[in-house]
PDB file of N, CA and C in Angstrom:
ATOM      1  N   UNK A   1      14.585 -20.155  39.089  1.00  0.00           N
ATOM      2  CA  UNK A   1      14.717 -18.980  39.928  1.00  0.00           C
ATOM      3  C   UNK A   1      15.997 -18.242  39.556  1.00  0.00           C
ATOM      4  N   UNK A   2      15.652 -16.848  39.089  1.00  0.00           N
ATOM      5  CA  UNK A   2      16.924 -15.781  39.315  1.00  0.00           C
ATOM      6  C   UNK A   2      17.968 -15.863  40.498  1.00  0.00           C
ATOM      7  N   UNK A   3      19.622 -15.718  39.978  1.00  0.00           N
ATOM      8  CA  UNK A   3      19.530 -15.332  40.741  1.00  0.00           C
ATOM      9  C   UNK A   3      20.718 -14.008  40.275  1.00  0.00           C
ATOM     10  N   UNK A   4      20.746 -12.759  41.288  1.00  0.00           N
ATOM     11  CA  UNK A   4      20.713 -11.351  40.939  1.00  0.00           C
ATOM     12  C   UNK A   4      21.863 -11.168  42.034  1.00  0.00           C
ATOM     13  N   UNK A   5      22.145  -9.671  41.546  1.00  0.00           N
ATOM     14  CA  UNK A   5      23.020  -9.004  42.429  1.00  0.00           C
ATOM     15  C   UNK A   5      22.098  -7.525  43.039  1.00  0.00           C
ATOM     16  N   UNK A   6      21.955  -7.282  43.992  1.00  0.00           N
ATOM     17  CA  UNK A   6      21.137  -6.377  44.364  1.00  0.00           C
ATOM     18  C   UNK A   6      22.092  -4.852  44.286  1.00  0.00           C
ATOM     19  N   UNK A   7      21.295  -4.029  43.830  1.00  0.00           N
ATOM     20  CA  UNK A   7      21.462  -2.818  43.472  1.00  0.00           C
ATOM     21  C   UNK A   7      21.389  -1.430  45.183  1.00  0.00           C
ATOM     22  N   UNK A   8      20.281  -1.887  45.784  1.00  0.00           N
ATOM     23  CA  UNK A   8      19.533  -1.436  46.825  1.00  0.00           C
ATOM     24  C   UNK A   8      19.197  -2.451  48.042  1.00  0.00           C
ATOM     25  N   UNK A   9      19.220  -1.836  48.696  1.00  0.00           N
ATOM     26  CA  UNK A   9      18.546  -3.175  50.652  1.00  0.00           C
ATOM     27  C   UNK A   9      17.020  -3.738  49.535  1.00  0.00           C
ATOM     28  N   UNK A  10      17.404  -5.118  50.252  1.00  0.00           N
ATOM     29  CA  UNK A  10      15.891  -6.067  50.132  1.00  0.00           C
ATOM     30  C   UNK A  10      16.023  -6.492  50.853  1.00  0.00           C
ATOM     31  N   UNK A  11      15.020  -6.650  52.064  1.00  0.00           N
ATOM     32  CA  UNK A  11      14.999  -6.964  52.774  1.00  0.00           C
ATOM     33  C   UNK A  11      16.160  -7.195  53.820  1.00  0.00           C
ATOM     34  N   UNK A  12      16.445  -7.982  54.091  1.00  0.00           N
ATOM     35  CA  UNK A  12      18.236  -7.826  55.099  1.00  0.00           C
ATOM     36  C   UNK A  12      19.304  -8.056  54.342  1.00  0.00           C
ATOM     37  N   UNK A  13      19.116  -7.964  53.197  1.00  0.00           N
ATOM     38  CA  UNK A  13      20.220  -7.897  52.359  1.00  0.00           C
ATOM     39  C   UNK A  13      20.993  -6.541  51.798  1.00  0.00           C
ATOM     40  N   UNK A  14      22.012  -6.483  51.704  1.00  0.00           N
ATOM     41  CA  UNK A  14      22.873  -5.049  51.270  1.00  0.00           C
ATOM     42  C   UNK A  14      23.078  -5.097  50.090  1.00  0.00           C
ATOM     43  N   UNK A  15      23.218  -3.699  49.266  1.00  0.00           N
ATOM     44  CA  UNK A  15      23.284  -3.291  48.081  1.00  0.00           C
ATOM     45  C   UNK A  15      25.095  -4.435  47.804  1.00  0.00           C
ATOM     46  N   UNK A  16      24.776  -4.864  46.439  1.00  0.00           N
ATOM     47  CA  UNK A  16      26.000  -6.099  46.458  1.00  0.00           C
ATOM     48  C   UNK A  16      25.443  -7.060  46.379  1.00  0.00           C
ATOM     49  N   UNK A  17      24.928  -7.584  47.590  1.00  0.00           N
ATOM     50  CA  UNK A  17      24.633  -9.271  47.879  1.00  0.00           C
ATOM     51  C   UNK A  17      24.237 -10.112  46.525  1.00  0.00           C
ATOM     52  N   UNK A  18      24.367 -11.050  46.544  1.00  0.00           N
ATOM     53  CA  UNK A  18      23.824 -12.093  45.032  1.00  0.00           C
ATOM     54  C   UNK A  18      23.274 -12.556  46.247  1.00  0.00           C
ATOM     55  N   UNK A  19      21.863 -13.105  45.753  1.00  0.00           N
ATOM     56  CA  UNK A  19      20.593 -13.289  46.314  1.00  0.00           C
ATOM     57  C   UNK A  19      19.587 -14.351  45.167  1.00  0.00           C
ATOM     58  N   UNK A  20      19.589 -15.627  45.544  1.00  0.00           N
ATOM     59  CA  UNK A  20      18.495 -16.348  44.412  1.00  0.00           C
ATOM     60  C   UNK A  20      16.686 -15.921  44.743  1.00  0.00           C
ATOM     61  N   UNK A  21      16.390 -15.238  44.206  1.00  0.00           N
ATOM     62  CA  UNK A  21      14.706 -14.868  43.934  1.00  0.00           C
ATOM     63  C   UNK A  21      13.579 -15.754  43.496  1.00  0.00           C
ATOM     64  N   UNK A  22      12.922 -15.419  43.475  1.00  0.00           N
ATOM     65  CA  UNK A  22      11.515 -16.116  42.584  1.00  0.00           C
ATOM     66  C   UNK A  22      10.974 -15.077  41.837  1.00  0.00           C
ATOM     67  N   UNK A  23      11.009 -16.111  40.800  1.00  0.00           N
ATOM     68  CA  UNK A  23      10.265 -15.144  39.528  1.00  0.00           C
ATOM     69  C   UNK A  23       9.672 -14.172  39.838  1.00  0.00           C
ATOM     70  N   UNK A  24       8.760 -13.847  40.293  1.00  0.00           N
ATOM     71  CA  UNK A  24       7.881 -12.917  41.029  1.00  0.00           C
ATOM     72  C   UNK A  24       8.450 -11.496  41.345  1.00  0.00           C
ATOM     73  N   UNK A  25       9.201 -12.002  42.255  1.00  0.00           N
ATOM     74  CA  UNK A  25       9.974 -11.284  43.598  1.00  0.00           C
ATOM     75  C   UNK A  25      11.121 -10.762  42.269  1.00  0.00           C
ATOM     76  N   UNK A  26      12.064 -11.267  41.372  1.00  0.00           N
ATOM     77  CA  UNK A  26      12.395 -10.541  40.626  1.00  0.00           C
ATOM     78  C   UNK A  26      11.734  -9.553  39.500  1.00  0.00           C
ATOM     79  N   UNK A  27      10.592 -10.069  38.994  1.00  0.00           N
ATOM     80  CA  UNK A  27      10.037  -8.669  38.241  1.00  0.00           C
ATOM     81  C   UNK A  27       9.837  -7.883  39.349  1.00  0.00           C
ATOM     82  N   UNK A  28       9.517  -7.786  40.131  1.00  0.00           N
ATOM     83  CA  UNK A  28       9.276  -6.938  41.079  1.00  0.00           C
ATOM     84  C   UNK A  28      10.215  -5.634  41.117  1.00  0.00           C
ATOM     85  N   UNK A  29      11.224  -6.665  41.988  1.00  0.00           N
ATOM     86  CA  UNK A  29      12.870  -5.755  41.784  1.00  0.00           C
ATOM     87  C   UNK A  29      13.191  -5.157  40.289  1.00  0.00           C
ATOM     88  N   UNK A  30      13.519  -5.891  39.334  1.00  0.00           N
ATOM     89  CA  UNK A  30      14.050  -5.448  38.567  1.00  0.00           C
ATOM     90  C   UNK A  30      13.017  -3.816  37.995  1.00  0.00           C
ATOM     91  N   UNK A  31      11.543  -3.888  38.414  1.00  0.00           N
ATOM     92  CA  UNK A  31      10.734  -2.802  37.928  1.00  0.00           C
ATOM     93  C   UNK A  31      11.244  -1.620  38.866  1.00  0.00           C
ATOM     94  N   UNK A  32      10.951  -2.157  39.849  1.00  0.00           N
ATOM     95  CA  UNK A  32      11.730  -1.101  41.218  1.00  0.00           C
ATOM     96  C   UNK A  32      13.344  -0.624  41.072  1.00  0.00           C
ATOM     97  N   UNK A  33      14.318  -0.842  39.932  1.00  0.00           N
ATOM     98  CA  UNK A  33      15.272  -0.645  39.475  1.00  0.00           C
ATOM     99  C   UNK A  33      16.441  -1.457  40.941  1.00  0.00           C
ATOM    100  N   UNK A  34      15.987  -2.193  41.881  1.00  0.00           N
ATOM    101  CA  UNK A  34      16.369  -2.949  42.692  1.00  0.00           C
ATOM    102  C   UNK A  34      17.671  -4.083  42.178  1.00  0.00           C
ATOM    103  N   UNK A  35      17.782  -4.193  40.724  1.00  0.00           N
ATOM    104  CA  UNK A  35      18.349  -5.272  40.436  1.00  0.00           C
ATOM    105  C   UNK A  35      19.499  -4.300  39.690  1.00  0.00           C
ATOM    106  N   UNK A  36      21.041  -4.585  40.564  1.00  0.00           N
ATOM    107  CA  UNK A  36      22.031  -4.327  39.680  1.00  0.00           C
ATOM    108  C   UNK A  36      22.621  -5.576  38.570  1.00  0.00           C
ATOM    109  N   UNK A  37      22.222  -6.357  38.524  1.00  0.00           N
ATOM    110  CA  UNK A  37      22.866  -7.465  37.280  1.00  0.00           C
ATOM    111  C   UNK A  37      22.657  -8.355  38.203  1.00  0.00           C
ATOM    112  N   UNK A  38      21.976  -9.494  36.629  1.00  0.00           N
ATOM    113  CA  UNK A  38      21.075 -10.897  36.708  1.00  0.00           C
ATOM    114  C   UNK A  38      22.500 -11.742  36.516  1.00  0.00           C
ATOM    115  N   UNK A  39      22.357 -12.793  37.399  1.00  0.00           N
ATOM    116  CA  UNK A  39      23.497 -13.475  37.414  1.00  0.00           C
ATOM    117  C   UNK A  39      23.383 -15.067  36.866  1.00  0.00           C
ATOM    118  N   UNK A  40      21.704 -15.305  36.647  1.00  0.00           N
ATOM    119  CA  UNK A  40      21.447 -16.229  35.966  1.00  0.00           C
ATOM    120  C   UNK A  40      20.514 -15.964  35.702  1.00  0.00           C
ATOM    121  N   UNK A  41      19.417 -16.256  34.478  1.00  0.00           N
ATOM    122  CA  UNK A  41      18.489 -15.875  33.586  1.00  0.00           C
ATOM    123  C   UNK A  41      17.184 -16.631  33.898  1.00  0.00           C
ATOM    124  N   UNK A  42      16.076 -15.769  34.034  1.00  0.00           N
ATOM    125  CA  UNK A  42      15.163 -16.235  34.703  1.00  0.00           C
ATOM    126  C   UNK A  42      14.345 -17.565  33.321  1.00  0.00           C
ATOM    127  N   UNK A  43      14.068 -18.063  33.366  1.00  0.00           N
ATOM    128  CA  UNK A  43      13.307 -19.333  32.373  1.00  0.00           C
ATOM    129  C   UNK A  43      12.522 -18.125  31.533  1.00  0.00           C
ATOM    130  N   UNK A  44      12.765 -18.488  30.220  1.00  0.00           N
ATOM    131  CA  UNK A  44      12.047 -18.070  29.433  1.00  0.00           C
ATOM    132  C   UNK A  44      10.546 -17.338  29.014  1.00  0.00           C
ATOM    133  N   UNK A  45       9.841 -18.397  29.668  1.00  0.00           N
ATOM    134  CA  UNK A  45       8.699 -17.976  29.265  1.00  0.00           C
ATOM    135  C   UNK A  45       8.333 -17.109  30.143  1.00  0.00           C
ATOM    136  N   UNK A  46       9.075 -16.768  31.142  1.00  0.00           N
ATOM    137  CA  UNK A  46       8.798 -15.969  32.670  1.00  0.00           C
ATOM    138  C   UNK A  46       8.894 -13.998  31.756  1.00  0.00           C
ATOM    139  N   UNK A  47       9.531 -14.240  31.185  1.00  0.00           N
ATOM    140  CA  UNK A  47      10.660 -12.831  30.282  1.00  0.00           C
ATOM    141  C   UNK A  47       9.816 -12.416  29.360  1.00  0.00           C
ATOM    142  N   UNK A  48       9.163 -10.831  29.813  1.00  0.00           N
ATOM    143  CA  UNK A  48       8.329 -10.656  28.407  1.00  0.00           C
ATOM    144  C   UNK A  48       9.090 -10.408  27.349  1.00  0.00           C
ATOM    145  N   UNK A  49       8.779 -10.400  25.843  1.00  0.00           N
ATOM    146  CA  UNK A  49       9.389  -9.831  25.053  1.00  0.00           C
ATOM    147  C   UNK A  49       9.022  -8.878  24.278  1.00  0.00           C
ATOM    148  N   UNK A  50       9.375  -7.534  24.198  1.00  0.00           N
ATOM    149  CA  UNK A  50       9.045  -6.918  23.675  1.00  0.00           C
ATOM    150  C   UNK A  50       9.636  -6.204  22.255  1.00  0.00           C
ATOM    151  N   UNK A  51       8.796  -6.447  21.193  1.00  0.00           N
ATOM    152  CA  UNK A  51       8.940  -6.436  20.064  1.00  0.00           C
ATOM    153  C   UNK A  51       8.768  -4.598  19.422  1.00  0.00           C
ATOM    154  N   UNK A  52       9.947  -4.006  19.060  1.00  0.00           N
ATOM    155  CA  UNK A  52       9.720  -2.465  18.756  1.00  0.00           C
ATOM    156  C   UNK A  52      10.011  -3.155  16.979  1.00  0.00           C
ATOM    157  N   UNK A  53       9.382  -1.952  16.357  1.00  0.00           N
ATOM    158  CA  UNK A  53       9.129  -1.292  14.884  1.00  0.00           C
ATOM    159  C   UNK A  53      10.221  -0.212  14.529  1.00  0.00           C
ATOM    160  N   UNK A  54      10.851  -0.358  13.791  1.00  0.00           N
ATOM    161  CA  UNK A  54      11.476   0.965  13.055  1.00  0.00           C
ATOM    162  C   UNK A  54      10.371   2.053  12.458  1.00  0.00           C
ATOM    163  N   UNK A  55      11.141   2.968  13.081  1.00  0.00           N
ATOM    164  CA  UNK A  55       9.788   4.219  12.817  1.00  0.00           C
ATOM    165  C   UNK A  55      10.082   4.766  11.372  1.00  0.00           C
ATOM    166  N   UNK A  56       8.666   4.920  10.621  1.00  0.00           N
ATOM    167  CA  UNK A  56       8.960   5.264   9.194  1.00  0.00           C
ATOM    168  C   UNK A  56       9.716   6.287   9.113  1.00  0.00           C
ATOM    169  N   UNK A  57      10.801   6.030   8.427  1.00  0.00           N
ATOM    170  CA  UNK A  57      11.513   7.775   7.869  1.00  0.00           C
ATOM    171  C   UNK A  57      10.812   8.372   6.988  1.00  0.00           C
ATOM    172  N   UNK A  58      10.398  10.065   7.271  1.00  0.00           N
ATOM    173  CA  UNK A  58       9.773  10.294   5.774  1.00  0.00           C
ATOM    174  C   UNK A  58      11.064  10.279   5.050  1.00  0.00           C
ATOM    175  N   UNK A  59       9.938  10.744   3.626  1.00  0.00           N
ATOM    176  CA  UNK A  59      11.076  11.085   3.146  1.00  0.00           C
ATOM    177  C   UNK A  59      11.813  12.665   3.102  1.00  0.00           C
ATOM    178  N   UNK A  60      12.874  12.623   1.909  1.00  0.00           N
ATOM    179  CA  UNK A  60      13.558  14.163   2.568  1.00  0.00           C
ATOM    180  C   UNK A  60      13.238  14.609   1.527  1.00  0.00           C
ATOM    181  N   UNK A  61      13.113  15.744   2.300  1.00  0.00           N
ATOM    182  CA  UNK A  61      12.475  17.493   1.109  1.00  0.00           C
ATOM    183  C   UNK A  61      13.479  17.538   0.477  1.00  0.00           C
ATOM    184  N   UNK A  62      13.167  18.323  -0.958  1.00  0.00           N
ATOM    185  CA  UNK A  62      14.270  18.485  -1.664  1.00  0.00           C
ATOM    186  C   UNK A  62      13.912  19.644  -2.229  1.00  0.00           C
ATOM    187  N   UNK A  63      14.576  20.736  -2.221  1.00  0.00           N
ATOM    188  CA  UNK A  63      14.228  22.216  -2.769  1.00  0.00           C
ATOM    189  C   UNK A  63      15.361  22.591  -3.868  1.00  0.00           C
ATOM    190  N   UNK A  64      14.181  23.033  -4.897  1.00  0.00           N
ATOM    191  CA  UNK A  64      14.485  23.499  -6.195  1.00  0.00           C
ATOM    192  C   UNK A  64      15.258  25.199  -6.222  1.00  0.00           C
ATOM    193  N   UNK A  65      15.568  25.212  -6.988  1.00  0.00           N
ATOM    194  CA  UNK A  65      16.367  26.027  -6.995  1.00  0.00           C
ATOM    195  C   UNK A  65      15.460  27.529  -7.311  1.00  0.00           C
ATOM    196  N   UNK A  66      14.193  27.304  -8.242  1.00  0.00           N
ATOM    197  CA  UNK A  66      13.828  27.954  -8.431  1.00  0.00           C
ATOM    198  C   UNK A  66      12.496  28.202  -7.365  1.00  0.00           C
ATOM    199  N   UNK A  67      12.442  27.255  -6.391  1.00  0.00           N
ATOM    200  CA  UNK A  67      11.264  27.420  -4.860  1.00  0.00           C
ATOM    201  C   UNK A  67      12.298  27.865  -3.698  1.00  0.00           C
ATOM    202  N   UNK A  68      11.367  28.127  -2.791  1.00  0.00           N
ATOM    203  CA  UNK A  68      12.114  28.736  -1.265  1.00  0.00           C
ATOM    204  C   UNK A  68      11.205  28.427  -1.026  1.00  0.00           C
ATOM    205  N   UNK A  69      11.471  27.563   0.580  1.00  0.00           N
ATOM    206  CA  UNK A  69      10.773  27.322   1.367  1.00  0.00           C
ATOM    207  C   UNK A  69      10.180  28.481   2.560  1.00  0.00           C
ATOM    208  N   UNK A  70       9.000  28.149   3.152  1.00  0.00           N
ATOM    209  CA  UNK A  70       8.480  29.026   3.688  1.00  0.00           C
ATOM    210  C   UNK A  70       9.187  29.677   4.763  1.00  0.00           C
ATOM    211  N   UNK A  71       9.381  30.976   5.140  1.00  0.00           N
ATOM    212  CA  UNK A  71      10.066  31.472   5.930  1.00  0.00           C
ATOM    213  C   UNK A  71       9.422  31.137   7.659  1.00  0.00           C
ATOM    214  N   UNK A  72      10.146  30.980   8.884  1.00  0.00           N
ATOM    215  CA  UNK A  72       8.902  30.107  10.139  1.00  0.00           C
ATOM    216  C   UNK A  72       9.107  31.599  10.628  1.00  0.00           C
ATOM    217  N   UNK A  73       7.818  31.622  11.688  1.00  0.00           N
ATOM    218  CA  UNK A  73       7.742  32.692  12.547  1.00  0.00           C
ATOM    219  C   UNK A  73       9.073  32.559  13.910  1.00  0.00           C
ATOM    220  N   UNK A  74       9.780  34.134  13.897  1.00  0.00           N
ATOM    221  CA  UNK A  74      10.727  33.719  15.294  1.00  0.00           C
ATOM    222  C   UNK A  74       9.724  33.696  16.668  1.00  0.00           C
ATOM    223  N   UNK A  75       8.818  33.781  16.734  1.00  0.00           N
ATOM    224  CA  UNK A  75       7.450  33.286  17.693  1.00  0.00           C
ATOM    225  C   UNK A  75       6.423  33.858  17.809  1.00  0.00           C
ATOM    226  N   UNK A  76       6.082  34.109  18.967  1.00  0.00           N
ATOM    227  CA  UNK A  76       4.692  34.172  19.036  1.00  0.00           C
ATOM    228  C   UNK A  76       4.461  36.071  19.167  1.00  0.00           C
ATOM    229  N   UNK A  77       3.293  36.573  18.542  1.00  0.00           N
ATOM    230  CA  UNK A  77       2.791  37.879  17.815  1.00  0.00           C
ATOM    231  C   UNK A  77       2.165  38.498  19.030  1.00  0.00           C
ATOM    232  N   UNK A  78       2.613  39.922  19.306  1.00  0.00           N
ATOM    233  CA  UNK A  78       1.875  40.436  20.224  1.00  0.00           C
ATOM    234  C   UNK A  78       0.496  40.989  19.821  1.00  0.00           C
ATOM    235  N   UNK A  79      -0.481  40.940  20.587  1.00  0.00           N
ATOM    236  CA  UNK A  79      -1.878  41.189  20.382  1.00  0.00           C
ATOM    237  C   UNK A  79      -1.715  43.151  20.549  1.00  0.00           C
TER     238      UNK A  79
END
């Protein structure tokens, strides 16, 4: 079991209090942004993990001396 420092009232508790939870009852909070700082770490397998990707860089344009790139519209064309 977590246990947390509360951010917001839970129940009869005041923003401050360290409070030991149940797993549960902390995802809960912590989704509800309820949790100002975990003061002990909930068991592992309880903790999703989420795994991010580096997003491909393209690559970079490179303009010749003898090309120009296309000029963009300053917006949109009256009818």
């Amino acid at each position: 079991m977590p246990r947390i420092r509360l951010a917001y009232w839970y129940k009869d508790h005041l923003p401050g209090d360290e409070v030991e939870v149940e797993d549960e009852e902390f995802r809960n909070l912590s989704r509800d942004g309820r949790v100002a700082e975990v003061l002990t770490e909930p068991a592992a397998e309880d903790v999703p993990v989420v795994e991010t990707e580096a997003p491909a860089q393209p690559a970079p344009e490179v303009e010749t001396a003898g090309e120009q790139a296309p000029a963009e519209s300053p917006g949109r064309k009256r009818r």
